[in-house]
N, C-alpha and C. Protein backbone atom coordinates (compact mmCIF):
# COMPACT_ATOMS: atom_id res chain seq x y z
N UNK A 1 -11.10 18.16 33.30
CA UNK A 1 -9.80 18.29 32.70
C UNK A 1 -9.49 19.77 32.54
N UNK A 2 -8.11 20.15 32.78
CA UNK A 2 -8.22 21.84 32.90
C UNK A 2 -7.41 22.02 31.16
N UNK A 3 -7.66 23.40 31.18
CA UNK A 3 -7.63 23.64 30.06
C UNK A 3 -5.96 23.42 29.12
N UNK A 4 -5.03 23.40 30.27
CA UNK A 4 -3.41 22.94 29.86
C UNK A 4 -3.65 21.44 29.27
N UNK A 5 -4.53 20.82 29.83
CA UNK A 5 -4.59 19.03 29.65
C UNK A 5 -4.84 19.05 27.79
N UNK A 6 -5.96 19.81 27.91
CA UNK A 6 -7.10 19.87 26.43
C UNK A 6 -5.86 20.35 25.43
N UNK A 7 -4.62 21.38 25.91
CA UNK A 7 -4.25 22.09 24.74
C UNK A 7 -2.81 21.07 24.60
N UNK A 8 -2.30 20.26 25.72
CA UNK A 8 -1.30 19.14 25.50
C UNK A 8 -1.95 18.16 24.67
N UNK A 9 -3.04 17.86 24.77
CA UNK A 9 -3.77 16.61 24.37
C UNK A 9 -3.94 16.93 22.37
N UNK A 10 -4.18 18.29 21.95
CA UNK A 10 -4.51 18.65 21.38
C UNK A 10 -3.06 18.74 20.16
N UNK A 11 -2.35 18.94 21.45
CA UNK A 11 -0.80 18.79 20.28
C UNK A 11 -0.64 17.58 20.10
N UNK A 12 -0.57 16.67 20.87
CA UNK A 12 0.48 15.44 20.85
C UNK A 12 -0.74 15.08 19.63
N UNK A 13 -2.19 15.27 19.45
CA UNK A 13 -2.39 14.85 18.39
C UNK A 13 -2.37 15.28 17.04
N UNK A 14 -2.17 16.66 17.52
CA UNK A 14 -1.84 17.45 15.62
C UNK A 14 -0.04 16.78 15.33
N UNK A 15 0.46 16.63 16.19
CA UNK A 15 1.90 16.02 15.39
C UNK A 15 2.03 14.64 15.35
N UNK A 16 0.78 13.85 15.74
CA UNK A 16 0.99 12.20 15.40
C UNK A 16 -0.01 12.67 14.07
N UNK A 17 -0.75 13.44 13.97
CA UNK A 17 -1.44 13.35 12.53
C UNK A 17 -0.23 13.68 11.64
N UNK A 18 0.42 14.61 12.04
CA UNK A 18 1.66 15.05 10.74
C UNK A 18 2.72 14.17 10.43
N UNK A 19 3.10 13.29 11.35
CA UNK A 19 4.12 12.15 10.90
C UNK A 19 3.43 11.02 10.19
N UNK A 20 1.71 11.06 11.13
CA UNK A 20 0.76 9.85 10.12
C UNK A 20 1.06 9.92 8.79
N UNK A 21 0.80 11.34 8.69
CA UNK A 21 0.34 12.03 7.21
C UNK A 21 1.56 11.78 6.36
N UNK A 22 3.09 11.55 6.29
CA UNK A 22 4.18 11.53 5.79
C UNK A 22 4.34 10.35 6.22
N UNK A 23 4.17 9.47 6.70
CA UNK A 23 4.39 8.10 6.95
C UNK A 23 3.74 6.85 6.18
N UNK A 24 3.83 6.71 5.04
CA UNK A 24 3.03 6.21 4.03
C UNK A 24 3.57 4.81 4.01
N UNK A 25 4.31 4.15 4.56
CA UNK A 25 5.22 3.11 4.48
C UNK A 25 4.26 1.61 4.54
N UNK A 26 3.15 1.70 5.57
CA UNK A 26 2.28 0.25 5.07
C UNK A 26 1.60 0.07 4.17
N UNK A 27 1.47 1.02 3.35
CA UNK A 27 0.72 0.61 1.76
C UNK A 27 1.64 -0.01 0.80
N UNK A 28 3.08 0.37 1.23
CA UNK A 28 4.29 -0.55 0.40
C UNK A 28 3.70 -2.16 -0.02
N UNK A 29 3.49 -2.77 1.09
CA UNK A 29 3.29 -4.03 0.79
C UNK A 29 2.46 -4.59 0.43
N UNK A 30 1.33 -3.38 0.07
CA UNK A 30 -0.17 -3.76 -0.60
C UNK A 30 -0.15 -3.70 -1.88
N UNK A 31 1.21 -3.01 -2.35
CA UNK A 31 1.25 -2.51 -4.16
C UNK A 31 1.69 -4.01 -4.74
N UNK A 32 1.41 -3.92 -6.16
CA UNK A 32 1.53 -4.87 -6.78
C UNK A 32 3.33 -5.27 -7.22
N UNK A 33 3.88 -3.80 -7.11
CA UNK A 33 4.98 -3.65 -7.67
C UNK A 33 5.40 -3.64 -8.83
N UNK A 34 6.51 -3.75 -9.73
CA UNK A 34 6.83 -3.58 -10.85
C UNK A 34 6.62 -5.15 -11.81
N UNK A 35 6.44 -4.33 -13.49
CA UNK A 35 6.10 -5.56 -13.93
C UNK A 35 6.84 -6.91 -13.87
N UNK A 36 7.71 -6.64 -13.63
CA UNK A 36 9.26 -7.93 -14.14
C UNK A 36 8.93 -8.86 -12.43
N UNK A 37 8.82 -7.97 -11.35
CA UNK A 37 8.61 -8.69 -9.82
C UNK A 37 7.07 -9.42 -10.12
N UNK A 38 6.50 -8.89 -10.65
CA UNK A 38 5.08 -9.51 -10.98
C UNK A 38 5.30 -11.03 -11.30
N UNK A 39 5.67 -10.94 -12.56
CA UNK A 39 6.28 -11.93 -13.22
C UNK A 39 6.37 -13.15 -12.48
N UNK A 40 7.85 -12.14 -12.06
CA UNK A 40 8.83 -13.66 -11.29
C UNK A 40 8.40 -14.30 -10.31
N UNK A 41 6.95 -13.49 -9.76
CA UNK A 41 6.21 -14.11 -8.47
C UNK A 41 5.05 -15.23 -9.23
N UNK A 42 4.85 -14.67 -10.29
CA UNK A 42 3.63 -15.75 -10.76
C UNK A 42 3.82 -16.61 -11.31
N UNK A 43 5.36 -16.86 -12.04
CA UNK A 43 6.54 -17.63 -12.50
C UNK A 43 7.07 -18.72 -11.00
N UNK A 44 6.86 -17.92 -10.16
CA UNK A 44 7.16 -19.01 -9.11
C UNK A 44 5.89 -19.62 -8.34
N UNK A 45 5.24 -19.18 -8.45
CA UNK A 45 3.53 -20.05 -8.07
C UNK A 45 2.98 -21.07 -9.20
N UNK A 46 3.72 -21.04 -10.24
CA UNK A 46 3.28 -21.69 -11.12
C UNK A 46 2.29 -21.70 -12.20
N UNK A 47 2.51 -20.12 -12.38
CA UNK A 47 0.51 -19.52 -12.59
C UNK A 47 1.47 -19.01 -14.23
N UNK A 48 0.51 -18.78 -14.62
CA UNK A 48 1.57 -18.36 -16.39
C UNK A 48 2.09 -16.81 -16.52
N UNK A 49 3.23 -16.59 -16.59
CA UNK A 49 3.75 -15.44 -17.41
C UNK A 49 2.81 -13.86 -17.07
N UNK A 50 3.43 -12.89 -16.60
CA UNK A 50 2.42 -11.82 -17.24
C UNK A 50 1.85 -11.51 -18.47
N UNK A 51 3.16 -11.97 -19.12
CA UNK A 51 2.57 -10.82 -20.47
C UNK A 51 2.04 -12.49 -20.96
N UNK A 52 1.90 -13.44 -20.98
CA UNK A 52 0.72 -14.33 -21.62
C UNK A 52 -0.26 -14.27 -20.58
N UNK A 53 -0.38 -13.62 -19.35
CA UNK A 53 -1.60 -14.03 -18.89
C UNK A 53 -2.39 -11.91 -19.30
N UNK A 54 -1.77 -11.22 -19.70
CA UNK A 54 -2.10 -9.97 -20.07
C UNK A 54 -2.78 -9.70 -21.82
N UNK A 55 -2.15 -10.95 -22.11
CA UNK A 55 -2.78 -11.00 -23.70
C UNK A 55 -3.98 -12.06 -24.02
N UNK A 56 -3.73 -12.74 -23.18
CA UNK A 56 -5.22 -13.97 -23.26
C UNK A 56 -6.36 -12.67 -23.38
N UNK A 57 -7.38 -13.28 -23.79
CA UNK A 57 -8.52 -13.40 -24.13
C UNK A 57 -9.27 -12.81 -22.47
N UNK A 58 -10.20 -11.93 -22.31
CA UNK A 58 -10.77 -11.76 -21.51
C UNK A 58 -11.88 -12.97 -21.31
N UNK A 59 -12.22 -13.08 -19.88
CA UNK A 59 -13.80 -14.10 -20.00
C UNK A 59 -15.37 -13.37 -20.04
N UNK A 60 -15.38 -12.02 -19.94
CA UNK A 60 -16.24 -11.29 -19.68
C UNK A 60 -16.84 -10.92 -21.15
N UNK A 61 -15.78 -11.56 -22.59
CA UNK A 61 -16.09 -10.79 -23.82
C UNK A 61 -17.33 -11.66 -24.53
């Protein structure tokens, strides 16, 4: 590979690291989100309330 190849090769990857690096957008859908969306999701699974399932009793005590 001549040495133009190594120093093209070398960019196209320092500027996919820099848009990687500012491109934070698939961890969006890993967050839990805000308390009230919490809620209304565990409110619709049928599972109890945040704030009663945040005040129960731990099982570990």
């Amino acid at each position: 590979m001549g040495e133009i190849n190594k120093q093209k090769i070398a960019a196209i990857v320092a500027i996919i690291s820099i848009i990687d690096e500012h491109n934070k957008t698939q961890d969006i859908g890993r967050q839990k989100g805000e308390a009230w969306s919490q809620d209304h999701r565990r409110m619709n699974m049928g599972l109890q309330s945040l704030m009663k399932n945040r005040s129960s009793r731990s099982p570990w005590r």
